[in-house]
C-alpha atoms as a PDB file:
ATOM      1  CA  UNK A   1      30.770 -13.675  17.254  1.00  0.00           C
ATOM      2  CA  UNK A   2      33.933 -12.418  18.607  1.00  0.00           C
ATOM      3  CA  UNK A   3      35.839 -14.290  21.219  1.00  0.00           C
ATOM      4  CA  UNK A   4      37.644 -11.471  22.879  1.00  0.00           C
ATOM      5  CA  UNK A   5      35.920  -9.354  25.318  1.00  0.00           C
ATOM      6  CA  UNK A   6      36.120  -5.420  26.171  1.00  0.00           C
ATOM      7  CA  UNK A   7      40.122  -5.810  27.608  1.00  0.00           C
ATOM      8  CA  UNK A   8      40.961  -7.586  24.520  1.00  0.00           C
ATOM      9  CA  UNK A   9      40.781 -11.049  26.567  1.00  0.00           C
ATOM     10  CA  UNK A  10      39.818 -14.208  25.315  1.00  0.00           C
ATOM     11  CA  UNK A  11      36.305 -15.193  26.580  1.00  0.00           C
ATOM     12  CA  UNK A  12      35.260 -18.256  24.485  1.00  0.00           C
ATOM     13  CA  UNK A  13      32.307 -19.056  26.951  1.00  0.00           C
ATOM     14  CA  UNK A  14      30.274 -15.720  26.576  1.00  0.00           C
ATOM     15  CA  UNK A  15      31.040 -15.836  22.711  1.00  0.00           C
ATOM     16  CA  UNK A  16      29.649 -19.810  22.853  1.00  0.00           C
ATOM     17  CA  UNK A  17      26.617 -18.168  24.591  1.00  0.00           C
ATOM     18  CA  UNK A  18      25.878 -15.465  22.754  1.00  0.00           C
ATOM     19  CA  UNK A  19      26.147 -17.168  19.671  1.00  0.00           C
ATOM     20  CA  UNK A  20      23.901 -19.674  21.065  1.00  0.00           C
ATOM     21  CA  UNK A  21      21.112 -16.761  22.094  1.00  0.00           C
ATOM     22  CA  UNK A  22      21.186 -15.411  18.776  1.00  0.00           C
ATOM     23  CA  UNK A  23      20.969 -19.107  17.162  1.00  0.00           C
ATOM     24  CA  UNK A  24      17.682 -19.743  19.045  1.00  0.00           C
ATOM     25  CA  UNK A  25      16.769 -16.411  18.527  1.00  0.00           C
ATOM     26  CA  UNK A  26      16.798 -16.905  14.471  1.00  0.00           C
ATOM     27  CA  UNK A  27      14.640 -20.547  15.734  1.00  0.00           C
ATOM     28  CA  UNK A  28      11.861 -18.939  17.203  1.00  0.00           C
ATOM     29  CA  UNK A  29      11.460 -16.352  14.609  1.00  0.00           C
ATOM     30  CA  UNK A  30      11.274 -19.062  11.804  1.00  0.00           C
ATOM     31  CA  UNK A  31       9.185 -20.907  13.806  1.00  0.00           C
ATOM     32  CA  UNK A  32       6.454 -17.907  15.251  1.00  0.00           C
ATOM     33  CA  UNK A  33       2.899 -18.451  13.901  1.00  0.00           C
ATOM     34  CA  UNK A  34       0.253 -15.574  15.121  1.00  0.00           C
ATOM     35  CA  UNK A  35      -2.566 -16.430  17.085  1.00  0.00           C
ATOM     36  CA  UNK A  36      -5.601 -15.388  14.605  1.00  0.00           C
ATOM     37  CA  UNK A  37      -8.915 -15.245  16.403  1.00  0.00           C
ATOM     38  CA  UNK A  38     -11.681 -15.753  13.627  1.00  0.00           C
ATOM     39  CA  UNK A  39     -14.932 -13.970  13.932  1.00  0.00           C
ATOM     40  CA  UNK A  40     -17.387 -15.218  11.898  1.00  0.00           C
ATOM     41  CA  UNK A  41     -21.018 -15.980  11.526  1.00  0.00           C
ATOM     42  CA  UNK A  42     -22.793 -18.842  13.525  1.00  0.00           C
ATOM     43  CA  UNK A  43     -26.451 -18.633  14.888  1.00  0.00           C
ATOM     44  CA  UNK A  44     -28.756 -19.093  11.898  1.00  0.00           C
ATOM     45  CA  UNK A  45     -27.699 -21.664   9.297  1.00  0.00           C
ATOM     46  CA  UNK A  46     -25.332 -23.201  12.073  1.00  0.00           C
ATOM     47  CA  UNK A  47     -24.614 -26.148   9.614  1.00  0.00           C
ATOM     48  CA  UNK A  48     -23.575 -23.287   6.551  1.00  0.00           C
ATOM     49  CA  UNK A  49     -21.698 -21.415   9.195  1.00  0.00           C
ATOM     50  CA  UNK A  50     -19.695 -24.055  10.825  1.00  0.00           C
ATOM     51  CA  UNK A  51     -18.929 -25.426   7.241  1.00  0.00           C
ATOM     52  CA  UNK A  52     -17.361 -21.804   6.435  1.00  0.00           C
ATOM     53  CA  UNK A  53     -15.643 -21.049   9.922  1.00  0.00           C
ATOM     54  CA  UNK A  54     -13.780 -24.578   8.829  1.00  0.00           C
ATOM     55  CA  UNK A  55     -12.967 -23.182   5.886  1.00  0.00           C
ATOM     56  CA  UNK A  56     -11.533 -19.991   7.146  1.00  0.00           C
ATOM     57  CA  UNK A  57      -9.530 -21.854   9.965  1.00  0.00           C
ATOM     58  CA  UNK A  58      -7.680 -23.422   6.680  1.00  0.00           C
ATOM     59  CA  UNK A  59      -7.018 -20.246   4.816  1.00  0.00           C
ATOM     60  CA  UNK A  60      -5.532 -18.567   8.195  1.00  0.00           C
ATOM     61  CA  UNK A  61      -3.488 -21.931   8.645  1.00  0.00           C
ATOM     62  CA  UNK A  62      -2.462 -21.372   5.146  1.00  0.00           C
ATOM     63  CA  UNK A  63      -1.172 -17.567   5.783  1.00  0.00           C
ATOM     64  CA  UNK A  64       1.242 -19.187   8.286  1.00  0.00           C
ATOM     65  CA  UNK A  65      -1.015 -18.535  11.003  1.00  0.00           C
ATOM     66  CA  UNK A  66      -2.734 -20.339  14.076  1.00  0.00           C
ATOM     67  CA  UNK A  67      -6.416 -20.085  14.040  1.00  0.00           C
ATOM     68  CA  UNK A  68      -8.605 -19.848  16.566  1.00  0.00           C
ATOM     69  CA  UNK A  69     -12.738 -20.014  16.642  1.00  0.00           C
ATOM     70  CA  UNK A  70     -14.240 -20.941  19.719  1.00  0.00           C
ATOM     71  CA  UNK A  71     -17.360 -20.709  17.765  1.00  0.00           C
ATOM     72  CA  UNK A  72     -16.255 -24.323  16.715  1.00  0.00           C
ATOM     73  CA  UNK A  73     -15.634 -25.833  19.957  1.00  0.00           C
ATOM     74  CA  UNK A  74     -17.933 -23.846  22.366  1.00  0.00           C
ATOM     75  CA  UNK A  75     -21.046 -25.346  20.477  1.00  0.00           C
ATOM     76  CA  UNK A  76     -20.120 -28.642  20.784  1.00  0.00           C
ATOM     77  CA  UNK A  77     -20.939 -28.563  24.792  1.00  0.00           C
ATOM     78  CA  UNK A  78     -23.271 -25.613  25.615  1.00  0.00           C
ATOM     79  CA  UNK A  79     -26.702 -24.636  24.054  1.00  0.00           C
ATOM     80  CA  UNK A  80     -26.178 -21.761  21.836  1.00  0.00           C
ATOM     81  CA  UNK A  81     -29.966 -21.650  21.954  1.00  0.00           C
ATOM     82  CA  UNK A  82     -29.880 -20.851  25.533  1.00  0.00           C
ATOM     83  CA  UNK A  83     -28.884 -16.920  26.066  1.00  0.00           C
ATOM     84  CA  UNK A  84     -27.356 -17.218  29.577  1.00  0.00           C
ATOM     85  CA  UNK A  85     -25.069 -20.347  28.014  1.00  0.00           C
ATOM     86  CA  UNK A  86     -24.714 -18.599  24.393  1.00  0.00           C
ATOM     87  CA  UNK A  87     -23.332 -15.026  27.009  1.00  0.00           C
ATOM     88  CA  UNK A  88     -21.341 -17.755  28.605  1.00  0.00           C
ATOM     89  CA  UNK A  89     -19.652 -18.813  25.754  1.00  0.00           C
ATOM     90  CA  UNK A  90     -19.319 -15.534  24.099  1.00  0.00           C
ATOM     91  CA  UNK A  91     -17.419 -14.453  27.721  1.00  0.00           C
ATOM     92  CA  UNK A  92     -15.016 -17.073  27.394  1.00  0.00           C
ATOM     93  CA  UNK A  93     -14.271 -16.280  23.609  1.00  0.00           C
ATOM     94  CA  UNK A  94     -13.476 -12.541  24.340  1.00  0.00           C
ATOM     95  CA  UNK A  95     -11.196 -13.954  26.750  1.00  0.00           C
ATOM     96  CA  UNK A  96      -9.208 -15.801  24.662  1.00  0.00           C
ATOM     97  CA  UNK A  97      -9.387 -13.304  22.034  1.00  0.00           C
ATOM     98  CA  UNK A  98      -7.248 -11.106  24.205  1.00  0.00           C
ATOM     99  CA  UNK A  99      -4.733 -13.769  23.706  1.00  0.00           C
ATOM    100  CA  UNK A 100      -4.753 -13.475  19.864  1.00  0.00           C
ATOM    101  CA  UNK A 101      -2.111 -11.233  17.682  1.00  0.00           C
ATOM    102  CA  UNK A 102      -4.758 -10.490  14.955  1.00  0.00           C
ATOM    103  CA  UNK A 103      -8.621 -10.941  14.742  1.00  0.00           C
ATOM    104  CA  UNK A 104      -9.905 -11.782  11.304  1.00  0.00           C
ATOM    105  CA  UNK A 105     -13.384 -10.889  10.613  1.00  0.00           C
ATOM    106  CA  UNK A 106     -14.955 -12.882   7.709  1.00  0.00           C
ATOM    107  CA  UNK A 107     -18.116 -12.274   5.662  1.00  0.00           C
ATOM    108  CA  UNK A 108     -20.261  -9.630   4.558  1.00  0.00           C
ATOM    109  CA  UNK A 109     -22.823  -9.378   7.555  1.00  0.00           C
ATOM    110  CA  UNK A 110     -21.654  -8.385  11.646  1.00  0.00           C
ATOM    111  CA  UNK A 111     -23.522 -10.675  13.359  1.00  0.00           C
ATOM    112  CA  UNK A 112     -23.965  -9.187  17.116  1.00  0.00           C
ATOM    113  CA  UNK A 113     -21.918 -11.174  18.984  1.00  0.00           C
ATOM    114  CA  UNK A 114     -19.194 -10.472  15.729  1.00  0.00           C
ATOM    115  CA  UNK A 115     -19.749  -6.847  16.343  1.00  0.00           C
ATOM    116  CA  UNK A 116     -18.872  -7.742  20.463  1.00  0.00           C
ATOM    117  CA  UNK A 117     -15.560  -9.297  19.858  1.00  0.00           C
ATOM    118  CA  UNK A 118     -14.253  -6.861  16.941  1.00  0.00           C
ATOM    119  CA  UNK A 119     -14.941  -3.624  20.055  1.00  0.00           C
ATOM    120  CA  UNK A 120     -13.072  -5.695  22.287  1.00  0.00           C
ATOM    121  CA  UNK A 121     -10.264  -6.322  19.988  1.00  0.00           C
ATOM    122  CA  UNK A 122     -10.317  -2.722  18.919  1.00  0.00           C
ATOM    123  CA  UNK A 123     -10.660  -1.661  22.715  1.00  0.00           C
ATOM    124  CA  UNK A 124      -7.460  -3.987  23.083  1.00  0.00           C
ATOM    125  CA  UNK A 125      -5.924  -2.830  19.964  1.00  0.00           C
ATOM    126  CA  UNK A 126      -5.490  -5.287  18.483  1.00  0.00           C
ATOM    127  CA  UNK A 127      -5.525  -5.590  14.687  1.00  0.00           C
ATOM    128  CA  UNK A 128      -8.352  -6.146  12.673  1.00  0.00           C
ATOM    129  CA  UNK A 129      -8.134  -7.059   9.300  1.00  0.00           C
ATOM    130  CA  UNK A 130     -11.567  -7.940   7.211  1.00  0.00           C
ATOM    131  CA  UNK A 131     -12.232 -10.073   4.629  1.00  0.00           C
ATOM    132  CA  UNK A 132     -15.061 -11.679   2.581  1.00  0.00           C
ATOM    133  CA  UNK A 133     -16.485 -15.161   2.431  1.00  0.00           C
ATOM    134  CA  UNK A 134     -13.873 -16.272  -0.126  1.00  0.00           C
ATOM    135  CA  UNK A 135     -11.119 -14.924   1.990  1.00  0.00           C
ATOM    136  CA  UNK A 136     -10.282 -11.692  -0.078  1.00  0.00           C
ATOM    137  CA  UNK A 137      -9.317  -9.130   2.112  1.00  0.00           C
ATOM    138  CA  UNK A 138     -11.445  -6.266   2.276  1.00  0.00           C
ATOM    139  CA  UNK A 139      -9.790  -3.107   1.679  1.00  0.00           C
END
């Protein structure tokens, strides 16, 4: 960083700070992890489905990614049985998918809801990337 300014004038305290924006800078960017929503499968076999959503939360975590399914947590408090507190649910996911870098659709069948949060994301452009139940990317 150079120490002189414009007029050729020492200026050690804007060099010590821009050298200091540029260090934390380089931090954050070693540091970033994406927000990956996860749309998956979970009405049915909610036992199979849970099992694999867990599964796919590792592989994103792997990728150097955050993952997020609210399919995991929303369950856990509201009926998924019951359609006004499964639309509930489902509203509060395509919230926080707005918040996500990258949705990553897993599995071979688009369950409806799936099919709701992949037009959002592509309403919000926001990239979708597919891949199958043993994480291989599709395409």
């Amino acid at each position: 960083m150079d120490k002189y300014n414009a007029e050729h004038y020492s200026d050690p305290t804007a060099a010590r700070a821009l050298a200091n924006v540029v260090r934390e800078e380089r931090e954050k960017a070693k540091h970033y992890r994406p927000l990956v929503y996860i749309c998956s499968p979970y009405a049915g076999d909610t036992e199979r489905n849970t099992a694999r959503a867990c599964g796919y939360c590792r592989f994103v975590v792997s990728e150097g990614r955050i993952p997020l399914a609210p399919h995991l947590l929303y369950p856990q408090f509201m009926d998924d049985s019951d359609w006004e507190s499964r639309e509930l649910g489902l509203s509060f996911a395509l919230i926080l998918l707005c918040k996500c870098d990258e949705v990553w659709v897993f599995g071979s069948r688009i369950s409806d809801g799936m099919a709701r949060e992949i037009e959002k994301a592509k309403r919000r452009e926001i990239t979708v990337r597919y891949f199958n139940e043993k994480c291989e990317a599709n395409g």
